[in-house]
Protein backbone atom coordinates (compact mmCIF):
# COMPACT_ATOMS: atom_id res chain seq x y z
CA UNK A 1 7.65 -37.79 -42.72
CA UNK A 2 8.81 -38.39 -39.29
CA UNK A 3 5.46 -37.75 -36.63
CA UNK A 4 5.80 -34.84 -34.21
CA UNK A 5 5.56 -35.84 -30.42
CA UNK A 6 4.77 -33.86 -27.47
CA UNK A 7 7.85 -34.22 -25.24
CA UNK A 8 7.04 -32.04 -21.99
CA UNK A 9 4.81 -29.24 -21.21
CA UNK A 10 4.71 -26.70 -18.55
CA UNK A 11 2.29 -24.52 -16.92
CA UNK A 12 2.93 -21.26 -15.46
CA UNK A 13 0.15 -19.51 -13.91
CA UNK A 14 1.00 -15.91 -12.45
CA UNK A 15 -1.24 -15.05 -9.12
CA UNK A 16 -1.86 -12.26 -7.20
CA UNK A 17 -3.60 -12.71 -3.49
CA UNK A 18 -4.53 -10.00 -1.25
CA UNK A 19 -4.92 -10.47 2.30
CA UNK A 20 -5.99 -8.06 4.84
CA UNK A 21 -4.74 -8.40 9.03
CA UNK A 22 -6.38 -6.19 11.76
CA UNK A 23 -3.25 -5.53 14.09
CA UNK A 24 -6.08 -3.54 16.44
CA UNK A 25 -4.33 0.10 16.32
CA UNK A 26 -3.78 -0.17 12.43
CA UNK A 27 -4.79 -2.96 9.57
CA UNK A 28 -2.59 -4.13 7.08
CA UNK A 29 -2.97 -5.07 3.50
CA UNK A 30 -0.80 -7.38 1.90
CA UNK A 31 -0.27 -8.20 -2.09
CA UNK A 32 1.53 -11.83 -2.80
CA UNK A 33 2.83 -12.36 -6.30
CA UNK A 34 3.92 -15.19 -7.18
CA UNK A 35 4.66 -17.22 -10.19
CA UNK A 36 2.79 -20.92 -10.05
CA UNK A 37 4.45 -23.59 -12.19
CA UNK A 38 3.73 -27.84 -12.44
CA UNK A 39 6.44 -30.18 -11.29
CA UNK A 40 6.50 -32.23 -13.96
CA UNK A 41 7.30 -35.57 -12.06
CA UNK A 42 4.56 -34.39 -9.87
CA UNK A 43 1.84 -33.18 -11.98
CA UNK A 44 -1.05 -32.78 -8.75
CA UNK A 45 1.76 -30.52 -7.24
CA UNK A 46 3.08 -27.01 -7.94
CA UNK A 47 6.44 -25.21 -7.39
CA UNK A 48 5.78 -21.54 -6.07
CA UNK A 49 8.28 -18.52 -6.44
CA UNK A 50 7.11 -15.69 -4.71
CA UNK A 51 8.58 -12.63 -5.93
CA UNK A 52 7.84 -9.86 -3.83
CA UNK A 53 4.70 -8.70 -1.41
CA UNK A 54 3.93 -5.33 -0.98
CA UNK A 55 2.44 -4.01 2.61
CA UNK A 56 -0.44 -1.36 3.01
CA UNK A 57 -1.16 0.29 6.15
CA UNK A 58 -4.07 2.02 7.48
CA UNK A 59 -5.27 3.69 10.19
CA UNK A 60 -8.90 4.58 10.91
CA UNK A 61 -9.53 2.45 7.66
CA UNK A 62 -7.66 5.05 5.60
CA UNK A 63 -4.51 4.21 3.77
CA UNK A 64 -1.40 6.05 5.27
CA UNK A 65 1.70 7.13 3.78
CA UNK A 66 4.72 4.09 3.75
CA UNK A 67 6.94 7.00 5.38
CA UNK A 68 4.41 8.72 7.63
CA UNK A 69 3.56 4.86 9.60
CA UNK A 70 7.80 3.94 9.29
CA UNK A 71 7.92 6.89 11.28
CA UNK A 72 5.49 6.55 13.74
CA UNK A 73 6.35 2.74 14.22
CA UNK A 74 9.52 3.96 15.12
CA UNK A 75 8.57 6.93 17.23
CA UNK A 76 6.55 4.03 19.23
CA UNK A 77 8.59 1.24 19.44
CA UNK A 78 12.31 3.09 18.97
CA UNK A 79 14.71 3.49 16.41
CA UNK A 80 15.29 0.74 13.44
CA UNK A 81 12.54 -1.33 14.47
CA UNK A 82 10.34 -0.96 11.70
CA UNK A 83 12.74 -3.32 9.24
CA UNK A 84 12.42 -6.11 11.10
CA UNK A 85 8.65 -5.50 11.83
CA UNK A 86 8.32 -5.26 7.60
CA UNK A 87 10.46 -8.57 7.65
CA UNK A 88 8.46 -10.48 9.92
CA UNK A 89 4.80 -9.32 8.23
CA UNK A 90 5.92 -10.57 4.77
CA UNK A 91 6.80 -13.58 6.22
CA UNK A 92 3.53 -14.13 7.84
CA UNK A 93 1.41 -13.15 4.97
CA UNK A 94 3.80 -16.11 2.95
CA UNK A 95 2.95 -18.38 5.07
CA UNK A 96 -0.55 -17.73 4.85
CA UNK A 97 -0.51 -17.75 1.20
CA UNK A 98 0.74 -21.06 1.40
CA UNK A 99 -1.61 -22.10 3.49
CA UNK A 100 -4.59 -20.80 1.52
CA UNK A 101 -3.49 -21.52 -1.87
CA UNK A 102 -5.52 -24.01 -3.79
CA UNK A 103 -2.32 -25.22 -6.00
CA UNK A 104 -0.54 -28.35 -3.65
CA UNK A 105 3.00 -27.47 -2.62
């Protein structure tokens, strides 16, 4: 009998983080999902796919409607703003998940 030898092995880890941003006239919650896997050549470092963060608003400290605060954004600061506004927060709350997260990039 031939012996059976561990060739490779990978570990995924799924994580969810939740951050929270006071932007003074509203707050923000963000979710960050993400899928945490080992680079094998580099076993004290991880590869991170981030597949998709999901934005909260609130106003008062109550949670508002995604339509009802697209609409307002826009009433304030003018027509299609809001997409790019959306674009730039998931960005930012990336980055901070990067920055925070205790598996090495």
């Amino acid at each position: 009998m031939s012996k059976i030898i561990k060739v490779d092995e990978v570990t995924d880890l799924s994580v969810f983080t939740r951050f929270a941003k006071d932007e003074g006239m509203f707050q923000i919650e963000a979710s960050v999902y993400s899928m945490v896997s080992t680079i094998p050549t580099s076993p004290d470092k991880y590869d991170h796919d981030i597949s998709e963060v999901e934005l909260f608003f609130f106003i008062n400290n109550k949670k508002v409607k995604y339509t009802g605060f697209k609409m307002l954004y826009e009433q304030l600061y003018g027509k299609d703003t809001f997409s790019k506004y959306w674009s730039e927060k998931c960005e930012d709350f990336k980055q901070e998940y990067f920055k925070t997260t205790p598996y090495k990039h």
